[in-house]
C-alpha atoms as a PDB file:
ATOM      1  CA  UNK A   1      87.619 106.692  94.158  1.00  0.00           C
ATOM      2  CA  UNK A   2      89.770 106.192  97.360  1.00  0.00           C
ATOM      3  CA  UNK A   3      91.325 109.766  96.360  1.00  0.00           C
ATOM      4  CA  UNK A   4      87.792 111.219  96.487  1.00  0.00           C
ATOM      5  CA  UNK A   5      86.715 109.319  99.808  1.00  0.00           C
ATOM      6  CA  UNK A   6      90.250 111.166 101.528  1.00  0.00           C
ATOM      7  CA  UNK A   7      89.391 114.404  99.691  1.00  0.00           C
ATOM      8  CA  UNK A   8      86.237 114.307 101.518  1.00  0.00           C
ATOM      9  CA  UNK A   9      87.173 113.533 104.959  1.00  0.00           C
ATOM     10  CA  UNK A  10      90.166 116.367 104.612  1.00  0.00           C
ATOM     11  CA  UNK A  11      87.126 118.656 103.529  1.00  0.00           C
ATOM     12  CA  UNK A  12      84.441 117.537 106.677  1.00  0.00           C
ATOM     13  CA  UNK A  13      87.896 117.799 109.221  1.00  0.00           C
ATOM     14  CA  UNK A  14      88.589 121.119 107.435  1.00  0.00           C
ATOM     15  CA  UNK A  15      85.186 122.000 107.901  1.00  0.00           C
ATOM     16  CA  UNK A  16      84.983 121.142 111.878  1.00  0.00           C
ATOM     17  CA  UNK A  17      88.265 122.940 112.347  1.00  0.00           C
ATOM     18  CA  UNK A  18      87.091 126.247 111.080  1.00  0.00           C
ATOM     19  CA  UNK A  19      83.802 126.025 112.847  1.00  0.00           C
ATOM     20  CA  UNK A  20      85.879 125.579 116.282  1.00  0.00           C
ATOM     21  CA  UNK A  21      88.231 128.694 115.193  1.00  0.00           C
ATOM     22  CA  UNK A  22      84.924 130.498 114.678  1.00  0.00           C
ATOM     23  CA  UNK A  23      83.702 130.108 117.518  1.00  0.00           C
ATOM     24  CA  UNK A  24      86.515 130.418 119.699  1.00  0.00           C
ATOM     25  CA  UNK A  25      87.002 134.021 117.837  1.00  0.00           C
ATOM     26  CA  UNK A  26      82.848 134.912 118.894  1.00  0.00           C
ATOM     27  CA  UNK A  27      83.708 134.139 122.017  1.00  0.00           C
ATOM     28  CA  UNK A  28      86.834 136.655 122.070  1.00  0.00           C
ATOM     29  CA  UNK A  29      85.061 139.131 120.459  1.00  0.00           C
ATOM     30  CA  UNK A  30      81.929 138.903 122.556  1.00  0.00           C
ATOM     31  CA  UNK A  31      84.098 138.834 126.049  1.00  0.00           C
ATOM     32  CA  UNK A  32      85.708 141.571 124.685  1.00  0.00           C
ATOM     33  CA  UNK A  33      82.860 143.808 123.698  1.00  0.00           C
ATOM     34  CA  UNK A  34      81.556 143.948 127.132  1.00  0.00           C
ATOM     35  CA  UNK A  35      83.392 146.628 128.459  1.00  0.00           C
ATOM     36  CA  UNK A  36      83.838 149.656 126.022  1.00  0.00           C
ATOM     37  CA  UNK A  37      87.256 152.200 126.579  1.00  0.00           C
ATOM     38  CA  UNK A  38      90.576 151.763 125.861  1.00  0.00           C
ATOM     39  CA  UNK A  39      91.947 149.239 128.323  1.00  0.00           C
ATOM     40  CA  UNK A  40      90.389 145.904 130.088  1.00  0.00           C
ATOM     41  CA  UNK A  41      88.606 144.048 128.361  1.00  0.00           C
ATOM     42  CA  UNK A  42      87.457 146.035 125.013  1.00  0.00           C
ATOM     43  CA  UNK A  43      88.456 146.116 121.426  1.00  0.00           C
ATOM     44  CA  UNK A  44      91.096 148.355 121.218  1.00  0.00           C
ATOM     45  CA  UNK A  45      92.894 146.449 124.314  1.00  0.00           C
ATOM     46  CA  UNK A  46      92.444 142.844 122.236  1.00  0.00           C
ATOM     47  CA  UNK A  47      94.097 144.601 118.906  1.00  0.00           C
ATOM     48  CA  UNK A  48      97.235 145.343 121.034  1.00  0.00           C
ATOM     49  CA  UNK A  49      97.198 142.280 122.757  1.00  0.00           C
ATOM     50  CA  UNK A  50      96.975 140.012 119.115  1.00  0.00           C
ATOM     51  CA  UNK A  51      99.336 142.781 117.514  1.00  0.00           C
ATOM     52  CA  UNK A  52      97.284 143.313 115.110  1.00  0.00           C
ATOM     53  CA  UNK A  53      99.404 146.479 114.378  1.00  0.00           C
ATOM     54  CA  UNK A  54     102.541 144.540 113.816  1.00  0.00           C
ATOM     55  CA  UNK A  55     100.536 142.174 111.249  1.00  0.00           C
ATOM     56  CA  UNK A  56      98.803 144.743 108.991  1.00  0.00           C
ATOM     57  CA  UNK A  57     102.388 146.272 108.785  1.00  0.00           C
ATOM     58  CA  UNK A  58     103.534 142.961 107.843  1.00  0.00           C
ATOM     59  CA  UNK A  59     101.232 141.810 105.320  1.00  0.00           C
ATOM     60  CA  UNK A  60     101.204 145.881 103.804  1.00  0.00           C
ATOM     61  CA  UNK A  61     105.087 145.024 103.439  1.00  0.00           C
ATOM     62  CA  UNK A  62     104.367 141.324 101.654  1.00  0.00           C
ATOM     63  CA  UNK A  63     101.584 142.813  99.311  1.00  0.00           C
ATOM     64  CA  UNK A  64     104.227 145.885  98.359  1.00  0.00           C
ATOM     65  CA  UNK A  65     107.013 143.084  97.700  1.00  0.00           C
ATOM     66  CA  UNK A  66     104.591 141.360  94.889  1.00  0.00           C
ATOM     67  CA  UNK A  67     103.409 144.423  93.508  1.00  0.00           C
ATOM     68  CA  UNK A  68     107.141 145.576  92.923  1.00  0.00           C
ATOM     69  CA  UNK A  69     108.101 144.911  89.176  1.00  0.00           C
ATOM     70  CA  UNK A  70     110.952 142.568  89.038  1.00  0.00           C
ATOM     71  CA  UNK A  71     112.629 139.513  89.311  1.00  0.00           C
ATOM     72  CA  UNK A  72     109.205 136.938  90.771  1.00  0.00           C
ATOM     73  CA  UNK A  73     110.482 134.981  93.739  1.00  0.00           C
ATOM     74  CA  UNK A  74     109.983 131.775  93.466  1.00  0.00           C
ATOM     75  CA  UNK A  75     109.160 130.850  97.009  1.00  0.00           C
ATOM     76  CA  UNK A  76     105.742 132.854  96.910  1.00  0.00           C
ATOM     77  CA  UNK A  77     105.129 131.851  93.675  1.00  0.00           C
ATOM     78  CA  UNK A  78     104.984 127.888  94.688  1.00  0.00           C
ATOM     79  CA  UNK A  79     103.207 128.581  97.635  1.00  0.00           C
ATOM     80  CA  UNK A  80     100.281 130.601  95.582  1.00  0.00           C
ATOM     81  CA  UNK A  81     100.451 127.936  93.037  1.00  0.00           C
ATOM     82  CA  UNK A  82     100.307 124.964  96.005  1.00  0.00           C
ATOM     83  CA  UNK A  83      97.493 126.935  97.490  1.00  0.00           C
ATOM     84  CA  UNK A  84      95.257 126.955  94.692  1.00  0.00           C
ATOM     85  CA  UNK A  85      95.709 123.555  93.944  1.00  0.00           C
ATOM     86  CA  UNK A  86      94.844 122.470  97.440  1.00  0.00           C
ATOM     87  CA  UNK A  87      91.823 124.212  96.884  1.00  0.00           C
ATOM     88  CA  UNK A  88      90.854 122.418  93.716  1.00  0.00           C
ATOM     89  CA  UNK A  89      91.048 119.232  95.411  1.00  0.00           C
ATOM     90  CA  UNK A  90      89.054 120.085  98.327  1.00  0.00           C
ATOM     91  CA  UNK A  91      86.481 121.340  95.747  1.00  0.00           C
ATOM     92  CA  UNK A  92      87.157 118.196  94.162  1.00  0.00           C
ATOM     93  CA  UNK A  93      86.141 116.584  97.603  1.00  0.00           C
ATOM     94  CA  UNK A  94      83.362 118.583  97.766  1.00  0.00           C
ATOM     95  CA  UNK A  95      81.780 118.063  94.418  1.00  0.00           C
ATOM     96  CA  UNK A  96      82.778 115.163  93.216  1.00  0.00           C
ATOM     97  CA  UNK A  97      80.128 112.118  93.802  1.00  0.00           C
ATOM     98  CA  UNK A  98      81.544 108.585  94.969  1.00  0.00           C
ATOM     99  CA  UNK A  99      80.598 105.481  92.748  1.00  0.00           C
ATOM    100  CA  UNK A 100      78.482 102.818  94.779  1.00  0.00           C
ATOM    101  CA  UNK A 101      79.989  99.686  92.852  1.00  0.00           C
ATOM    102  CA  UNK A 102      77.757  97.132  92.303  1.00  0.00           C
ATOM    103  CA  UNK A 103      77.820  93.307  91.651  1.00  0.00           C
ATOM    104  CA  UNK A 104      76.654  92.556  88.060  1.00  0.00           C
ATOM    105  CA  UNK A 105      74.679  90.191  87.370  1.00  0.00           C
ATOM    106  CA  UNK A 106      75.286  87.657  83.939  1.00  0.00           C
ATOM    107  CA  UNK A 107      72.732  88.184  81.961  1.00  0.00           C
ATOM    108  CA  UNK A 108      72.401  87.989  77.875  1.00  0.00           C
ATOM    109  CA  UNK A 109      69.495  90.376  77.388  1.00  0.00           C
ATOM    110  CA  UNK A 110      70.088  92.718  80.130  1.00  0.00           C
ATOM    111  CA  UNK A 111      71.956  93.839  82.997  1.00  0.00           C
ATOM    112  CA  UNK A 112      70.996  93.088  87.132  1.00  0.00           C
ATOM    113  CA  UNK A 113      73.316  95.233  89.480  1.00  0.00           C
ATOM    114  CA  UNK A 114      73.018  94.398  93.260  1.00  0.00           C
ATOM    115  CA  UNK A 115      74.525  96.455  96.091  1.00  0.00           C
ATOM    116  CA  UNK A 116      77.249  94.821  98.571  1.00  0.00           C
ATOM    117  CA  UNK A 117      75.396  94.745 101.562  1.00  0.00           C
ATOM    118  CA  UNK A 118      72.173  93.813 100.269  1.00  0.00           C
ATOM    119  CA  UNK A 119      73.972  90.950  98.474  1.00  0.00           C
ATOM    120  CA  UNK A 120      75.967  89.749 101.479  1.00  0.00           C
ATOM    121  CA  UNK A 121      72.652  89.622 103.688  1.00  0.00           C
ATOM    122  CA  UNK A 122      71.397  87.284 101.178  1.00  0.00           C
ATOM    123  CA  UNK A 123      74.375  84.959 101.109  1.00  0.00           C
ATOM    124  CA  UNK A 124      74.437  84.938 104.818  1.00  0.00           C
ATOM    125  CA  UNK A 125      70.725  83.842 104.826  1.00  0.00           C
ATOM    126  CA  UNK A 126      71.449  81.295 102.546  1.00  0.00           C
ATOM    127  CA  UNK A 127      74.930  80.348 104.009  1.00  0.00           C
ATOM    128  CA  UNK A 128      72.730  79.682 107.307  1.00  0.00           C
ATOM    129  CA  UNK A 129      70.652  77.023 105.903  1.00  0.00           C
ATOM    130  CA  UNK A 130      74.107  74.800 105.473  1.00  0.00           C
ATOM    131  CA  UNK A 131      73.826  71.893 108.003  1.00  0.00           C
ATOM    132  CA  UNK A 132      76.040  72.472 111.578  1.00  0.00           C
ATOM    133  CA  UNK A 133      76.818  76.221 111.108  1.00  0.00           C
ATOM    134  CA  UNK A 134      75.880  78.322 114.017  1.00  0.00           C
ATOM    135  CA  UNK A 135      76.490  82.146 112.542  1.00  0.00           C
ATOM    136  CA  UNK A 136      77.758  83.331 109.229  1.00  0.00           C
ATOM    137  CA  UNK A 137      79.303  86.471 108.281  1.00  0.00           C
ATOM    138  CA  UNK A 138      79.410  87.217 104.788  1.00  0.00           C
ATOM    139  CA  UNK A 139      81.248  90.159 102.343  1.00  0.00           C
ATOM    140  CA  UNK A 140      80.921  90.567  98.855  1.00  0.00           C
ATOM    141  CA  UNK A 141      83.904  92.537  97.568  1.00  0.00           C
ATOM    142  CA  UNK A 142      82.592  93.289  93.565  1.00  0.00           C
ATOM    143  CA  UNK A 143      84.881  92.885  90.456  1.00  0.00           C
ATOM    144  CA  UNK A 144      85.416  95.364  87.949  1.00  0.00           C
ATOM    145  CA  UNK A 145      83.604  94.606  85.215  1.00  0.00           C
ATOM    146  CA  UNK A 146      81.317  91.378  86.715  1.00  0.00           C
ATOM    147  CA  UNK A 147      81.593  89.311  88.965  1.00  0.00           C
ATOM    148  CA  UNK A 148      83.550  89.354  92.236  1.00  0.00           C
ATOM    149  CA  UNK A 149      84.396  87.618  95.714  1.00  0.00           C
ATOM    150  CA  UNK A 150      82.167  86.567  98.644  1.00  0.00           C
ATOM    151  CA  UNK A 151      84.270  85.719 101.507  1.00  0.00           C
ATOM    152  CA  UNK A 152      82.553  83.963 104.357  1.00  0.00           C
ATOM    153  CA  UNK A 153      83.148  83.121 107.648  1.00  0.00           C
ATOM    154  CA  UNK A 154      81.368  80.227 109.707  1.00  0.00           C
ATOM    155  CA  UNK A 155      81.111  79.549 112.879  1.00  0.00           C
ATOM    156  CA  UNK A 156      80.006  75.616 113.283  1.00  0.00           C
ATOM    157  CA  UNK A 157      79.371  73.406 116.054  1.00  0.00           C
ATOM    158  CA  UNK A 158      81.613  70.924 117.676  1.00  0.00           C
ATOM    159  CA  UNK A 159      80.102  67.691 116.070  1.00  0.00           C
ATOM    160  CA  UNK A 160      80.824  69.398 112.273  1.00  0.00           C
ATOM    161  CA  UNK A 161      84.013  69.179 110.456  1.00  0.00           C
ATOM    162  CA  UNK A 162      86.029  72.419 109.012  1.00  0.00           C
ATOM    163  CA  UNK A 163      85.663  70.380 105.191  1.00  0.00           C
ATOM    164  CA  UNK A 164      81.851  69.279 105.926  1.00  0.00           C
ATOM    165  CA  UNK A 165      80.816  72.798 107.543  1.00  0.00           C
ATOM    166  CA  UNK A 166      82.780  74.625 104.147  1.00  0.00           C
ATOM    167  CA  UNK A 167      81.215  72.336 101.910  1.00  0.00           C
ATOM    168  CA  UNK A 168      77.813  72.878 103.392  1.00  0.00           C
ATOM    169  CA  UNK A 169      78.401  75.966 103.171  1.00  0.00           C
ATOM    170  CA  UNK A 170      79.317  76.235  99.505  1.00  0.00           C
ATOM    171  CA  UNK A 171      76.445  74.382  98.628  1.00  0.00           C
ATOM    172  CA  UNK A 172      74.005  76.952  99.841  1.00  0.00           C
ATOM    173  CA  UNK A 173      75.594  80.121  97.804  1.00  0.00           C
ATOM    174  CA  UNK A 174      76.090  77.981  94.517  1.00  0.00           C
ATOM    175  CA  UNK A 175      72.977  79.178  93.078  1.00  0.00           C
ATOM    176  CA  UNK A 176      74.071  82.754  94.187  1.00  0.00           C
ATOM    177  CA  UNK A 177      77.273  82.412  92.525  1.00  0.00           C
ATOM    178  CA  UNK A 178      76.402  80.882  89.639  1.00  0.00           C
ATOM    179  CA  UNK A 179      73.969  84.022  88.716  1.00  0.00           C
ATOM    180  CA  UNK A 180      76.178  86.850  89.827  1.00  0.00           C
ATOM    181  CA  UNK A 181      79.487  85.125  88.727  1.00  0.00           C
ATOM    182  CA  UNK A 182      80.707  85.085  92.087  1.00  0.00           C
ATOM    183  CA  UNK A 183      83.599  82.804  93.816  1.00  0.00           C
ATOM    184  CA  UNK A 184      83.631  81.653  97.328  1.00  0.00           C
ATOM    185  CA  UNK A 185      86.069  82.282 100.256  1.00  0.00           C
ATOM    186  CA  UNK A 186      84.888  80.266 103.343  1.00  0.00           C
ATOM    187  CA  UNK A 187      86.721  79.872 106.569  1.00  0.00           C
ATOM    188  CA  UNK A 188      85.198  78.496 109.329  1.00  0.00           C
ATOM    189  CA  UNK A 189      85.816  78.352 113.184  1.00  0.00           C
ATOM    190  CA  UNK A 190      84.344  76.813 116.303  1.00  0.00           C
ATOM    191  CA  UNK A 191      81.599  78.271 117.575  1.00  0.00           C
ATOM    192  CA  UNK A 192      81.250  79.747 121.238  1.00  0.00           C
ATOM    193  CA  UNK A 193      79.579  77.907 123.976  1.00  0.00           C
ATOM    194  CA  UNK A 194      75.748  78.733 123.855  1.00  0.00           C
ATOM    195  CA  UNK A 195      75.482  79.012 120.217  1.00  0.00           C
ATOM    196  CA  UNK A 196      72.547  77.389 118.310  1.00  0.00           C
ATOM    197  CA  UNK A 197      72.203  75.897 115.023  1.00  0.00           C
ATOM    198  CA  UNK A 198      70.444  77.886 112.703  1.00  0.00           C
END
């Protein structure tokens, strides 16, 4: 999964790199297209200034080197090979889809999946309710079968204990938990000045 999520940002920063080399090369082209002859700014004059000479000798000279029968060097060989499997795994990155995971819910006749977010906004609205908590921030972090982890974070008011804000807390998501088989994290800080109770 993580391998596919890098595969695809290498492919969309792959992707932005060759659109910027394209257009840089339009632009070359087209600046050098205005004038036509042999010298300034035309064609001919942009060949000799890349060398393009030099390279088509170059790559005539690699291409006659492979086709020679013979001994296969191994340095071209790996590189060919490490070519094609880079490309593999950017189609990989390409085609691949990523796997939302969801938080399963226990259940004997069926089965109730709930995304991450949506299930965190819900434990956040009912984290809230606790007595002497000012904000909540909640993430659900899913198991791999069932199950999994909310971790919260509290912000309560001066009058409220750390263990009576938690507990408050704790006592809001227990129905949550108990019907997604979840366990509880909570931390909880001071609030900042100006903050309300919910």
């Amino acid at each position: 999964m993580a391998f596919v999520i890098l595969l695809r940002g290498l492919v969309r920063l792959l992707g932005f790199l060759l659109l910027v080399v394209l257009a840089v090369t339009g632009l070359a082209l087209t600046a050098f297209c205005i004038q036509g002859g042999e010298s300034g700014l035309s064609l001919p004059a942009l060949a000799e200034t890349l060398r393009l000479h030099e390279l088509r000798d170059n790559v005539e000279s690699l291409l006659s080197e492979l086709e020679d029968t013979g001994p296969l060097d191994l340095l071209p060989a790996l590189l060919g090979l490490g070519l094609i499997a880079l490309a593999l795994a950017l189609l990989l990155g390409v085609f691949v889809p990523t796997r939302e995971r969801l938080v399963s819910a226990k259940s004997g006749d069926g089965r109730l999946a709930a995304r991450r977010r949506a299930l965190g906004q819900v434990a956040g609205a009912l984290a809230e309710r606790g007595g002497g908590v000012t904000s909540i921030k909640a993430k659900v972090k899913p198991g791999r079968r069932q199950g999994g982890k909310i971790k919260v974070r509290a912000d309560r008011t001066r009058q409220t204990e750390p263990a009576e804000a938690k507990r408050s807390v704790q006592e809001q998501l227990e129905p949550l938990c108990d019907g997604f088989g979840l366990t509880t994290k909570v931390s909880t800080r001071l609030a900042d000045r100006g903050s309300r109770v919910q």
